[in-house]
Protein backbone atom coordinates (compact mmCIF):
# COMPACT_ATOMS: atom_id res chain seq x y z
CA UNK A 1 0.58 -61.37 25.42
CA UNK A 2 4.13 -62.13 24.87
CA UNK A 3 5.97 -60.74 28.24
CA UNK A 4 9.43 -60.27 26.42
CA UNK A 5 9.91 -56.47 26.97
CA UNK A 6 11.36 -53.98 24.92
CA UNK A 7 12.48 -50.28 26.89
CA UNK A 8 10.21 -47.68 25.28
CA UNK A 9 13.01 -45.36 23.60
CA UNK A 10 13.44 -42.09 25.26
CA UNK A 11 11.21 -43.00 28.50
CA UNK A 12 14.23 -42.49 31.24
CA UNK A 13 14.70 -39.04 33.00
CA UNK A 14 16.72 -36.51 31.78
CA UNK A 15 19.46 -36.09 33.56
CA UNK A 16 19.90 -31.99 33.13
CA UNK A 17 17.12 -30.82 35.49
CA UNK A 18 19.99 -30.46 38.69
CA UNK A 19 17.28 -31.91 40.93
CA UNK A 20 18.01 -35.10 43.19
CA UNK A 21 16.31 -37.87 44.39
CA UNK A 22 14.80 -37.79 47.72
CA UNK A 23 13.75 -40.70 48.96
CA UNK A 24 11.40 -43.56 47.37
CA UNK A 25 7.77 -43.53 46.86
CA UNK A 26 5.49 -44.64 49.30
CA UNK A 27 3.93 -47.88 47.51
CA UNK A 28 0.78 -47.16 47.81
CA UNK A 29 0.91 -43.77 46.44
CA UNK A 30 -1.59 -43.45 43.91
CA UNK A 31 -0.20 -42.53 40.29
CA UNK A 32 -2.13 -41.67 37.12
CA UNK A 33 -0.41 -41.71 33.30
CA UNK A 34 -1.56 -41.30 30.06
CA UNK A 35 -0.31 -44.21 27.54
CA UNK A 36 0.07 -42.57 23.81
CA UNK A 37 -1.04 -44.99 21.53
CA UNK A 38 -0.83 -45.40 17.88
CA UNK A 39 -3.27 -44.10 15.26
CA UNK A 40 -5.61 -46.15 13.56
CA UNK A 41 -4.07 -44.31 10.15
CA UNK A 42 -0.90 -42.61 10.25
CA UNK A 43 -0.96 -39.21 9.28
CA UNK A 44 -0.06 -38.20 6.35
CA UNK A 45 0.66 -34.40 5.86
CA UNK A 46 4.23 -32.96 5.11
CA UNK A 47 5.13 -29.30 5.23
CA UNK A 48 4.01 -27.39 2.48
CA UNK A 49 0.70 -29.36 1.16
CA UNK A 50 -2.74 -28.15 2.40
CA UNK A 51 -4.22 -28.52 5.60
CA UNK A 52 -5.71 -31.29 6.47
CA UNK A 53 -9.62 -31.31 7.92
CA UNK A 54 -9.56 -30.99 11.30
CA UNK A 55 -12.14 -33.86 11.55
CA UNK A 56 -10.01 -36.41 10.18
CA UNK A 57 -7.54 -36.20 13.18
CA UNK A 58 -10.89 -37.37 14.98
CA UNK A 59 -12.06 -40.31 12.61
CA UNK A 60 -9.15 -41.74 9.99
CA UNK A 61 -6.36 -40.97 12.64
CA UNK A 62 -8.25 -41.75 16.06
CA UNK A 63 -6.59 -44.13 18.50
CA UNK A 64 -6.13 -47.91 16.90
CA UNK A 65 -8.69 -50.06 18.92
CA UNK A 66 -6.07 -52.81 18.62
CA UNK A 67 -3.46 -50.96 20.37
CA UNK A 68 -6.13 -49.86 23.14
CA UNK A 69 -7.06 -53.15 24.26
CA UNK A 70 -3.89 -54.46 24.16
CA UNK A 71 -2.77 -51.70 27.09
CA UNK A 72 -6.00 -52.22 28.71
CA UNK A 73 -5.04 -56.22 29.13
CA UNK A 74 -1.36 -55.24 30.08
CA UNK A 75 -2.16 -52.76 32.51
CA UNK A 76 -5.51 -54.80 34.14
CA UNK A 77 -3.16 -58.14 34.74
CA UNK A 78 -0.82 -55.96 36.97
CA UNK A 79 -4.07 -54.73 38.85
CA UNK A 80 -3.74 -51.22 37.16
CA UNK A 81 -7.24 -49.27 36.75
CA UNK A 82 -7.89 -47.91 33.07
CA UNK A 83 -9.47 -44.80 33.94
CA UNK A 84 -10.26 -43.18 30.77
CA UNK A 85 -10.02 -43.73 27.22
CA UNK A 86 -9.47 -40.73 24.84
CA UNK A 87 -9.84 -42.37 21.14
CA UNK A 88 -9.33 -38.71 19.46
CA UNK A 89 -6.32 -37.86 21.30
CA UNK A 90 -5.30 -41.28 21.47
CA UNK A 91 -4.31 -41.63 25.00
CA UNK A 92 -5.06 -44.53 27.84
CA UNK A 93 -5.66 -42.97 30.95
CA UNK A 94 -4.33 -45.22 33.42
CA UNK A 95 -3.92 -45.08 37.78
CA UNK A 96 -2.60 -47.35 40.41
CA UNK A 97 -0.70 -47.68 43.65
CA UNK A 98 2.92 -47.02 42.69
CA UNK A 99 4.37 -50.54 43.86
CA UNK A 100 1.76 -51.84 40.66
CA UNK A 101 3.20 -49.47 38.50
CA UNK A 102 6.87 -50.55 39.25
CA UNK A 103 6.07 -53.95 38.50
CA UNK A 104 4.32 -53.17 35.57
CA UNK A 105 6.73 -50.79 33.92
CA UNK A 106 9.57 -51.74 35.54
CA UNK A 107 10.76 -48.05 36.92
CA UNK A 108 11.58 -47.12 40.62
CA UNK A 109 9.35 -44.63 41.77
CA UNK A 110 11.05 -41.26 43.68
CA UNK A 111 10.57 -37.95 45.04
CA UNK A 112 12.38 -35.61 43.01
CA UNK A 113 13.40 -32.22 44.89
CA UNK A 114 15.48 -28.90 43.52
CA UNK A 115 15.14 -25.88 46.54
CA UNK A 116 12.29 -26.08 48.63
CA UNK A 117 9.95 -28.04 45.67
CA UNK A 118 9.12 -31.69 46.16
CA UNK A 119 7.50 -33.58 43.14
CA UNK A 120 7.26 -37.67 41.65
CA UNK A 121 9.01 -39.08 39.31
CA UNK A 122 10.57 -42.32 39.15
CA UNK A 123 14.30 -44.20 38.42
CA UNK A 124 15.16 -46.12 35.26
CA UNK A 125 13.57 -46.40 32.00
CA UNK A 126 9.92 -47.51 31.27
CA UNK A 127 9.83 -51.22 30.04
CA UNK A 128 7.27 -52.86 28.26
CA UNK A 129 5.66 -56.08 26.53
CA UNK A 130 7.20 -56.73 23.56
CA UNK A 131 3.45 -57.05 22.11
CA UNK A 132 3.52 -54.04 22.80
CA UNK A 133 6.04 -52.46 20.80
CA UNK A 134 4.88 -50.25 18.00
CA UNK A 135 1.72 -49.56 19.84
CA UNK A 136 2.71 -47.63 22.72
CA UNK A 137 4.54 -44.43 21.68
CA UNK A 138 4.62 -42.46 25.08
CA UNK A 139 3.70 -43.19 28.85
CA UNK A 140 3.34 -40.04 30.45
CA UNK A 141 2.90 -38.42 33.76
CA UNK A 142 4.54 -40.77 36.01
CA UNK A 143 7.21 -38.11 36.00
CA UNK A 144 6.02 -35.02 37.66
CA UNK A 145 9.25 -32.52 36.90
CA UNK A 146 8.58 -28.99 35.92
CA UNK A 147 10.07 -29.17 32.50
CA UNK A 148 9.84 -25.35 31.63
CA UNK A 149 9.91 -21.45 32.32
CA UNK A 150 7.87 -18.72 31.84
CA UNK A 151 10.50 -16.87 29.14
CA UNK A 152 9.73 -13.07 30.20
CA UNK A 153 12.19 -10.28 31.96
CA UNK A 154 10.94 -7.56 34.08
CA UNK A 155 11.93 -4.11 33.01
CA UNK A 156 13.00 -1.42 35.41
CA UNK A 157 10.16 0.88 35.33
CA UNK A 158 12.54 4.22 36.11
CA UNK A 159 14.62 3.31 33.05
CA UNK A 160 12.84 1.85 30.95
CA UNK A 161 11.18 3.55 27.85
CA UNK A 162 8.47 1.00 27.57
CA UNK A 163 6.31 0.58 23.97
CA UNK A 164 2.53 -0.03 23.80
CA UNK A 165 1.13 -2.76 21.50
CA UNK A 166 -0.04 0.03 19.63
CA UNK A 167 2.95 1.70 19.15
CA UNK A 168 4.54 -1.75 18.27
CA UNK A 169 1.78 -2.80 15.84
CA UNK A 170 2.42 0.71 14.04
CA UNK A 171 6.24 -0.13 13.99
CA UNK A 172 5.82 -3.26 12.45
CA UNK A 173 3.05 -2.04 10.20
CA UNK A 174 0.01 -4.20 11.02
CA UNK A 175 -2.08 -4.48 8.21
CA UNK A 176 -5.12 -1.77 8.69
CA UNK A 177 -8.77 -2.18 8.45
CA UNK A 178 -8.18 -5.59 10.53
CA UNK A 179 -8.99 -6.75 14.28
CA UNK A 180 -9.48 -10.53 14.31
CA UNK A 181 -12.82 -10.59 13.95
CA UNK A 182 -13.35 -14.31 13.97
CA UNK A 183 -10.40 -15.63 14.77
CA UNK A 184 -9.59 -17.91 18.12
CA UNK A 185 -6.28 -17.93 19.71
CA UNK A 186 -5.20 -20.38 21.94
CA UNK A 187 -2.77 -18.85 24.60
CA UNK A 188 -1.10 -21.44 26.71
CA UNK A 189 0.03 -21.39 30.37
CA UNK A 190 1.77 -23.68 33.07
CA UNK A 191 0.82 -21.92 35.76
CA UNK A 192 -0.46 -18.50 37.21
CA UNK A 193 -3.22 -16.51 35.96
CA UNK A 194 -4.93 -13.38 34.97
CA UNK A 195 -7.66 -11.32 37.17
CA UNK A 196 -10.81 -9.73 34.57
CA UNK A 197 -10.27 -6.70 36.84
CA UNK A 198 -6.62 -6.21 35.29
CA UNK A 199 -7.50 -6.90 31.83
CA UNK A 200 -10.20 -4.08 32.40
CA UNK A 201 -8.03 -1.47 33.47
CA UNK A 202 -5.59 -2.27 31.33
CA UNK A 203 -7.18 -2.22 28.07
CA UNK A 204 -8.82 1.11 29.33
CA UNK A 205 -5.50 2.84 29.79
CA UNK A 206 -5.28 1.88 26.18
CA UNK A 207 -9.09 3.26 25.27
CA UNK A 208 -9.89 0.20 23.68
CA UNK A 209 -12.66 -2.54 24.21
CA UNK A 210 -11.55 -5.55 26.76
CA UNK A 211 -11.64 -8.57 24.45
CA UNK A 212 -12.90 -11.68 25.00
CA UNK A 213 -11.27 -13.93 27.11
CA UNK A 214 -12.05 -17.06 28.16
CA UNK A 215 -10.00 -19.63 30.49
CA UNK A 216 -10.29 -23.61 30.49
CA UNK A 217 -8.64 -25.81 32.63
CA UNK A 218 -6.60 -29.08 31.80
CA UNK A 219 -5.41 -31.95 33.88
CA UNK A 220 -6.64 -30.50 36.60
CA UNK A 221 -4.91 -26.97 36.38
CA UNK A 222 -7.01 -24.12 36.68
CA UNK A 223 -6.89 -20.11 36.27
CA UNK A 224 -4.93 -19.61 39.44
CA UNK A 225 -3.71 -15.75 40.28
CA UNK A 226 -1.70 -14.37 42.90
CA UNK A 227 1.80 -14.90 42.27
CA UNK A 228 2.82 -10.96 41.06
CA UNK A 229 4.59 -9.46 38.32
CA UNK A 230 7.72 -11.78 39.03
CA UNK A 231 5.80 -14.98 38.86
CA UNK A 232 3.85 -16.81 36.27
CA UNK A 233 1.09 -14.14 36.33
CA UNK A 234 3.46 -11.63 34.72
CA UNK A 235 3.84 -14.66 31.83
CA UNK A 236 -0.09 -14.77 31.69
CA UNK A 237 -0.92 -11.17 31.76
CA UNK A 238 1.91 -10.27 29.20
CA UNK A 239 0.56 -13.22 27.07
CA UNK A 240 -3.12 -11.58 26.79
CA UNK A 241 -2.51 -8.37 26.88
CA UNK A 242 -0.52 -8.29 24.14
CA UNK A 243 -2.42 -10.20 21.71
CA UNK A 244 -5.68 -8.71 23.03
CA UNK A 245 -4.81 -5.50 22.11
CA UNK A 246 -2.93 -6.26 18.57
CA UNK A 247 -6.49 -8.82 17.88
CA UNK A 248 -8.86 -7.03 19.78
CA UNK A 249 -12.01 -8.70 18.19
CA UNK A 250 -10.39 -12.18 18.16
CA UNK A 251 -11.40 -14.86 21.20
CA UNK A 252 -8.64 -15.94 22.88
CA UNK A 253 -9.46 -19.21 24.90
CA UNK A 254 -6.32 -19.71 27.70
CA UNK A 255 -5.52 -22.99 28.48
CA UNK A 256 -3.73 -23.61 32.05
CA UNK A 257 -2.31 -27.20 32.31
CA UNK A 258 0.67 -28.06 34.70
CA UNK A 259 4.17 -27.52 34.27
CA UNK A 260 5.24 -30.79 33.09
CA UNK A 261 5.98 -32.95 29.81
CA UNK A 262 2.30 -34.50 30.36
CA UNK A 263 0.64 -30.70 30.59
CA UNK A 264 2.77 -29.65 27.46
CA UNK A 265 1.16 -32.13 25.62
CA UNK A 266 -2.37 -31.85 27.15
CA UNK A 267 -2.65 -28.60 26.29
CA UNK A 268 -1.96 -28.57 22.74
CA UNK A 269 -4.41 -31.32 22.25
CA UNK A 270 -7.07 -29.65 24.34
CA UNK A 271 -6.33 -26.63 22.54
CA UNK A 272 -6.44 -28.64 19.05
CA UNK A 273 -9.76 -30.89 20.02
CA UNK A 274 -11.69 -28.07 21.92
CA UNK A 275 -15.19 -28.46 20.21
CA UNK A 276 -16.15 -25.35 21.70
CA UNK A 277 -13.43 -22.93 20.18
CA UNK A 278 -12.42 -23.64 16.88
CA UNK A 279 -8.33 -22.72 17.71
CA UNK A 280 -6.98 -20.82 14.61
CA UNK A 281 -3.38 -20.06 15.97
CA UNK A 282 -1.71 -21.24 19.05
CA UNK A 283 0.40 -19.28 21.83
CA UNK A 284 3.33 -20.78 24.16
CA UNK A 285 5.93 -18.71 25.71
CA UNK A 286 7.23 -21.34 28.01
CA UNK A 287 9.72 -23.25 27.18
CA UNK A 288 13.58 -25.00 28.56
CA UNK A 289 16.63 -26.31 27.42
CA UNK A 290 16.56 -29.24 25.05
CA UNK A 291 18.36 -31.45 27.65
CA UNK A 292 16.07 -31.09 30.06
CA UNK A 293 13.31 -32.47 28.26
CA UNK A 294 12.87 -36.87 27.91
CA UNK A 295 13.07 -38.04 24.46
CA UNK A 296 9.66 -39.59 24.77
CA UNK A 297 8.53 -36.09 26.07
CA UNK A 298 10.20 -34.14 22.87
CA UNK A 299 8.87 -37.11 20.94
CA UNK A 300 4.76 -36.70 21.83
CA UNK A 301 5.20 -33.03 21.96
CA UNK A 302 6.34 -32.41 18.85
CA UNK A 303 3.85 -34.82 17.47
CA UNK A 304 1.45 -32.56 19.15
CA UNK A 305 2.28 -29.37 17.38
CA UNK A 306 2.92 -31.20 14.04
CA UNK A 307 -0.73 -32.45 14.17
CA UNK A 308 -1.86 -28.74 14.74
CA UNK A 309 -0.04 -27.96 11.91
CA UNK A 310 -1.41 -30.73 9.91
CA UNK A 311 -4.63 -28.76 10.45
CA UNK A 312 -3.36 -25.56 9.40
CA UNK A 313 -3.25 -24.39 13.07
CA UNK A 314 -0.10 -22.66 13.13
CA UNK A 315 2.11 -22.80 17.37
CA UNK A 316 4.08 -19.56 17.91
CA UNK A 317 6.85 -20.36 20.27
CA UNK A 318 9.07 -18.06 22.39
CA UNK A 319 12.62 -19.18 21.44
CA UNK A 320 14.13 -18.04 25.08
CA UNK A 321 15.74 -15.16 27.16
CA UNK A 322 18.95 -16.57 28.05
CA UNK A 323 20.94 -16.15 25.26
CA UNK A 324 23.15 -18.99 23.31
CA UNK A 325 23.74 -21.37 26.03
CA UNK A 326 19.68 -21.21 27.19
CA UNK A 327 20.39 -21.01 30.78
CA UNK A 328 22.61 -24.21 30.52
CA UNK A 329 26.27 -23.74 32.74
CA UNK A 330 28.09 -26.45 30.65
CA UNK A 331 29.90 -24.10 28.34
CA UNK A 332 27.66 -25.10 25.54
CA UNK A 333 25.20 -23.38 23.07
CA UNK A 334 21.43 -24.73 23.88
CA UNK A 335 18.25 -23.97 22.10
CA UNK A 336 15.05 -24.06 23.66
CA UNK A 337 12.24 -26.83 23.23
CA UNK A 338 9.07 -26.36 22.23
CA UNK A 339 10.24 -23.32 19.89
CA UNK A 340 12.81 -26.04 18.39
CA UNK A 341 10.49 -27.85 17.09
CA UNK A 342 10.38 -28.17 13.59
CA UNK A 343 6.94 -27.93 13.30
CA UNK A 344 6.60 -24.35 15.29
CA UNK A 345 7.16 -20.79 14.80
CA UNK A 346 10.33 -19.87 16.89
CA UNK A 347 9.76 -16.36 17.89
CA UNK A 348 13.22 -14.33 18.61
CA UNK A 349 13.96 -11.46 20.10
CA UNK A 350 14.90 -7.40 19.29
CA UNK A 351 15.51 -4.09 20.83
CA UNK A 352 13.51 -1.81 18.89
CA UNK A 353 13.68 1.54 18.48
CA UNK A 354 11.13 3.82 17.38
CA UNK A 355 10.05 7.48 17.15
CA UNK A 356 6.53 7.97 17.70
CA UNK A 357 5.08 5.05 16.08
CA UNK A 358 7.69 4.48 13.30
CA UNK A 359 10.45 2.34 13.49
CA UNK A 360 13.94 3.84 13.50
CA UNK A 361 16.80 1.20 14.41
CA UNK A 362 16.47 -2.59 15.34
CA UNK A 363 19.13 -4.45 17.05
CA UNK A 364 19.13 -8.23 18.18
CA UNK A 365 18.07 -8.38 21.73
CA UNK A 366 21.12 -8.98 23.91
CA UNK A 367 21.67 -8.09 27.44
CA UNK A 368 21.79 -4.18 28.36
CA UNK A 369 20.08 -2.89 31.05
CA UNK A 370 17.32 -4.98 30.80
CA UNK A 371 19.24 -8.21 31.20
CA UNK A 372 18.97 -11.17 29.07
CA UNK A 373 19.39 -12.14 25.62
CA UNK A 374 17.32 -13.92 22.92
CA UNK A 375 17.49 -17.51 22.64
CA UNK A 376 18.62 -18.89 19.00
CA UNK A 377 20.71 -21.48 17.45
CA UNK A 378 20.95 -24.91 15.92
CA UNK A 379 19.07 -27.55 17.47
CA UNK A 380 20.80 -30.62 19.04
CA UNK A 381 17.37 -33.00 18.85
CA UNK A 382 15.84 -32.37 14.94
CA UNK A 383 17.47 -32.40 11.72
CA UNK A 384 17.12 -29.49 9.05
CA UNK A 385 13.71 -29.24 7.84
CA UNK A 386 13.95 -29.32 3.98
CA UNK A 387 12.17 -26.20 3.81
CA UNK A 388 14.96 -24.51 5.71
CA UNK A 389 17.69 -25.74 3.84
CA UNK A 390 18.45 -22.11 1.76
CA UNK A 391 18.45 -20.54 4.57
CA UNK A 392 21.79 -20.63 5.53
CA UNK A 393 21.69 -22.27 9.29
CA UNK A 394 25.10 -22.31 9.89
CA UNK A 395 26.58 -25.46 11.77
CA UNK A 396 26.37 -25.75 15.47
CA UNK A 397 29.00 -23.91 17.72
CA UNK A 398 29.61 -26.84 19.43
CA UNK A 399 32.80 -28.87 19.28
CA UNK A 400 31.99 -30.89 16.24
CA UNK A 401 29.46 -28.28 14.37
CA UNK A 402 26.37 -30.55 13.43
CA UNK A 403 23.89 -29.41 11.68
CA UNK A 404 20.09 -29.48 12.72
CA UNK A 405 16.89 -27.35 12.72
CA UNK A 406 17.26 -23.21 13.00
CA UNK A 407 15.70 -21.27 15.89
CA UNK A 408 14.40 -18.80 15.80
CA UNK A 409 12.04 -18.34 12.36
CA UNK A 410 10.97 -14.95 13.12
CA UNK A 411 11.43 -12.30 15.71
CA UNK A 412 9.96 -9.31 17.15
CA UNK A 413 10.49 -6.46 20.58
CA UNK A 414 11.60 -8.00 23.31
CA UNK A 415 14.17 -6.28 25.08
CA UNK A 416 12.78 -5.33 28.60
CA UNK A 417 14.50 -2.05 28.05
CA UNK A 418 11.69 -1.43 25.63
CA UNK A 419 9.51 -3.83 26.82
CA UNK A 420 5.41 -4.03 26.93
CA UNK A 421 3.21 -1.86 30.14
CA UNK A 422 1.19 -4.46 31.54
CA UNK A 423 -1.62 -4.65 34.53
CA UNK A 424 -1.12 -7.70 36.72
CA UNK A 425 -2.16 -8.75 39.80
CA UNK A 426 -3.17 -4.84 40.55
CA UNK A 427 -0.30 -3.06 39.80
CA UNK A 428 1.90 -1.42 36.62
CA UNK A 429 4.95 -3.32 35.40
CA UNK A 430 7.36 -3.31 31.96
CA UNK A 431 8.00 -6.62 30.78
CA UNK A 432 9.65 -8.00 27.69
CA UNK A 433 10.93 -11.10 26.79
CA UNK A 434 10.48 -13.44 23.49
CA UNK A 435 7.63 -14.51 25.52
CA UNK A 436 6.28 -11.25 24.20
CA UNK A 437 7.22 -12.25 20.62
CA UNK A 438 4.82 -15.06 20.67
CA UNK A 439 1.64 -13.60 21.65
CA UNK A 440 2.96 -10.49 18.98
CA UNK A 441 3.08 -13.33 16.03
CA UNK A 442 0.01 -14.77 16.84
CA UNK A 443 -2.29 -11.94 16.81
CA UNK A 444 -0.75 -11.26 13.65
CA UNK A 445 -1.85 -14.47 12.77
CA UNK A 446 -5.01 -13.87 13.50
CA UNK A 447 -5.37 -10.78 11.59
CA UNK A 448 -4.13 -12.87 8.44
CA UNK A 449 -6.98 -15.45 9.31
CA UNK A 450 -9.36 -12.91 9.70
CA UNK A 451 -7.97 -11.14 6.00
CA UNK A 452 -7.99 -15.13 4.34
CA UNK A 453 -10.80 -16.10 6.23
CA UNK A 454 -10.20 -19.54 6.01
CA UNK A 455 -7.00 -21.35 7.67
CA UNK A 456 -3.80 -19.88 8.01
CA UNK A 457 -1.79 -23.30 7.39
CA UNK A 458 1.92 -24.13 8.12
CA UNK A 459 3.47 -20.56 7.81
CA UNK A 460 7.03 -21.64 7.74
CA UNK A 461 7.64 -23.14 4.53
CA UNK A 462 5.69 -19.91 3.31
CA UNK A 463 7.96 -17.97 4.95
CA UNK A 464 11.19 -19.36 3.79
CA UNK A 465 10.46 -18.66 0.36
CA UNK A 466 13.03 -15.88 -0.82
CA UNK A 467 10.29 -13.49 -2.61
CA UNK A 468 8.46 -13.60 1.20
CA UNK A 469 11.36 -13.51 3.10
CA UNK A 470 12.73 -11.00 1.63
CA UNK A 471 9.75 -8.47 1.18
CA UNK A 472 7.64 -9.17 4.54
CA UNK A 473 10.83 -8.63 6.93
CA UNK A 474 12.84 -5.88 8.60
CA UNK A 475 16.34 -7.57 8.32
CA UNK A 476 17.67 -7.20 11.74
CA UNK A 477 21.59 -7.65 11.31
CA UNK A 478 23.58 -6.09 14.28
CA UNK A 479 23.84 -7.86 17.57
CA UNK A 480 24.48 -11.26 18.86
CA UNK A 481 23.07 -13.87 21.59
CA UNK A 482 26.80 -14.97 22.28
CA UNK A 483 27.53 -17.68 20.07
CA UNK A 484 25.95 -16.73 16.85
CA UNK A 485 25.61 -13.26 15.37
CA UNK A 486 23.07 -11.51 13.20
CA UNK A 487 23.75 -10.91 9.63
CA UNK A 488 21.69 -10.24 6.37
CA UNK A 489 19.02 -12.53 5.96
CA UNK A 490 17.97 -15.33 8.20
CA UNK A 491 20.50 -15.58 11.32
CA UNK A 492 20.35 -17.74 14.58
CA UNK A 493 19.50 -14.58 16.54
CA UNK A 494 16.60 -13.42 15.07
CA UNK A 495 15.54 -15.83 12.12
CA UNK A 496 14.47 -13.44 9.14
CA UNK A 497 13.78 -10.54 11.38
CA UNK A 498 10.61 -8.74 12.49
CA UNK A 499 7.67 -8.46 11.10
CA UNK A 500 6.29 -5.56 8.28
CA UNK A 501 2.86 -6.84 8.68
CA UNK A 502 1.21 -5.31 5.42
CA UNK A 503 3.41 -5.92 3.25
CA UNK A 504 4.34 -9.75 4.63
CA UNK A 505 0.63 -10.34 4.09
CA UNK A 506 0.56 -9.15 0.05
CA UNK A 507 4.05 -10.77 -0.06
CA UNK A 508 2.20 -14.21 1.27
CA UNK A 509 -0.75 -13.51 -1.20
CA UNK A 510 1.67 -12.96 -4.26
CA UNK A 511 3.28 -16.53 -3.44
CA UNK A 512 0.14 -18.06 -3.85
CA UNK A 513 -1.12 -18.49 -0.13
């Protein structure tokens, strides 16, 4: 093997975390990555044709042997130990002492620290064999960083005038007659978890069955609870009990995996390959600013997601909480990543307004007394998808107004002000959030499985059609997230607006889905 090296594009870290180094790696610390290799066939779905089967991601498109032996011999002559080989979600599972791994790769290997959290990570970009090149599209996990946030807001409980799912689902006109009866979601977490005992109470205050829920672990994470309302169990309850109550005959299969670009990816491919729980729709309301993701981390991510879309698995993504600039202090407008993918749902936010279970007034969620404001805006990382090009993105309201992919796609409640009543941990809270939104647009998702009874498929380009865009929306046009303001039809606040659930379903059937 030719030992000419090429840097593998996107590998160094981002530099928009604000953590520091502290101090270098001990060299026999022992580190384990994943090396993303090549399919055998190259996929070859675009938005808008028909799913692909789901068992063709596990034979045609498998891992290419070639490119598996050839890391295997790479990583074996630096004394590296090839751990695991994953041909269907064509990874290399590879561990060593850290000093092997810097010779290897050619990185310096750290501890990273922000506050009182210490994690690995390493110094410089990842270099490889030039034989190498066009095999290897990813090496990750030698970078530990939490890339993400749980994208809810606690509500004030004495001011707050909080809305069931119920009274949401009536809002937004969920289709009747339908429960998700068949249909698996995949709800995905970075951290936290859920107690039984909650989700019991809870979905008795409502006087409804508990649904099934079931938890599985990935790289090593596990269904961990304890944290409270304010921590990642708020995220996790929120997550189910929403969905379980808008899908209350669906399965929904919760997939903890840690809280960096490795677990992102993990989980959507455990979630995608699970042979036990065929996964019709996908939750995630974590996300962070584009910056502070790697480009090889956006890169195998977004491949991720794509694939489930492939499939006809559609990802509903919160699209954030802190307004136009995404929690970033550089006087710029951010979106968040994984919702900017262009191969997601990007779920938005609102402050709705209703009177008894009919909806009177819809504004864009944007501070108040809740706090917070729903992410949106033009991405910085991927180009306009052609099927968003009528849609009127506007350019970016950054110096120099580019032009790139539109976030959010669709939007729902969200304002904590009118946030969700949720059981965690023991105790009543009101949260909101877009993290909300995503769990909202996936049990809806479910119901339209459950209605089609066969795969839902890439909803966005269905979406963006004007007869369906136009009929299966409440056009939410006052309000703004700071840099971009609502308007009629789609807008970088809350994409085309929230959901009218019947009639968005017979608009969907009328354009031939």
């Amino acid at each position: 093997m030719s030992m000419r090296s090429w840097d593998l594009e996107g590998s160094e870290r981002p530099s928009g975390s604000g953590a520091v180094e502290a101090g270098p790696l001990e060299g026999n610390e022992v580190l384990t990555a994943d090396f993303h290799v090549r399919p055998r066939e190259p996929i070859a779905w675009r938005p808008g044709s028909s799913p692909i089967p789901r068992e063709l991601l596990g034979n045609r498109h498998r891992a290419d042997p070639s490119a598996v032996e050839a890391v295997r011999a790479f990583v074996v002559s630096f004394g590296l130990d090839v751990e695991a080989v994953d041909e269907v979600k064509r990874t290399v599972t590879v561990s060593g002492p850290s000093e092997r791994w810097s010779q290897a790769v050619g990185v310096r290997p750290v501890w990273m620290s922000s506050g009182a959290s210490r994690w690995r990570s390493y110094g410089g970009r990842i270099s490889l064999p030039e034989a190498l090149s066009g095999m290897v599209t990813a090496v990750l996990g030698l970078d530990e960083s939490p890339v993400a946030r749980p994208l809810f807001r606690i509500g004030d409980m004495a001011t707050a005038r909080p809305l069931d799912p119920l009274q949401v689902a009536a809002a937004y006109r969920f289709p009747q007659g339908l429960d998700g009866t068949g249909a698996h979601v995949g709800i995905l977490e970075f951290g936290g978890g859920y107690n039984t005992s909650d989700l019991a109470t809870y979905f008795s205050q409502l006087g409804m069955p508990q649904p099934q829920v079931v938890s599985v672990g990935v790289s090593g994470a596990a269904n961990s609870p304890g944290s409270g309302a304010n921590g990642p169990d708020g995220e996790v309850a929120l997550d189910i009990e929403v969905a379980g109550a808008l899908a209350p005959k669906a399965t929904f299969v919760v997939y903890f995996a840690p809280n960096t670009e490795k677990g992102f990816v993990d989980a959507v491919k455990a979630a995608l390959h699970d042979s036990g729980h065929s996964i019709d729709v996908m939750s995630i309301s974590w996300g962070g600013p584009e910056p502070t993701w790697s480009g090889q981390g956006v890169r195998a991510l977004d491949g991720a997601i794509a694939e489930a879309a492939a499939v006809g698995v559609p990802v509903c993504v919160a699209a954030g909480d802190s307004g136009s600039s995404d929690g970033v202090n550089d006087g710029l407008a951010h979106v968040d990543f994984p919702a900017s993918s262009p191969h997601a749902l990007g779920c938005g936010g609102t402050r709705l307004e209703v009177s008894g279970r009919v909806l009177v007034g819809e504004t864009v969620w944007s501070s108040g007394p809740g706090g917070g404001a729903t992410g949106g805006g033009v991405s910085a990382l991927f180009p306009l998808p052609a099927w968003q090009q009528g849609a009127g993105v506007p350019p970016s309201a950054n110096p120099g107004g580019g032009t790139g992919r539109g976030v959010p796609d669709v939007a729902g409640d969200a304002d904590p002000a009118t946030g969700y009543p949720i059981v965690v941990d023991g105790q009543q809270a009101v949260v909101g959030g877009t993290s909300a939104v995503a769990p909202l647009w996936a049990a809806l998702t479910a119901l339209y499985r459950q209605a089609r009874a066969a795969p839902v498929g890439f909803l966005n380009t269905a979406l963006y059609e004007r007869a369906v865009s136009s009929k299966g929306f409440t056009d939410v046009t006052v309000g703004s997230n700071g840099a971009y303001s609502a308007g009629p039809g789609w807008d970088a606040c809350t994409g085309w607006g929230s959901p009218l659930g019947s009639e968005l379903l017979d608009a969907l059937r009328a354009a031939g889905w």
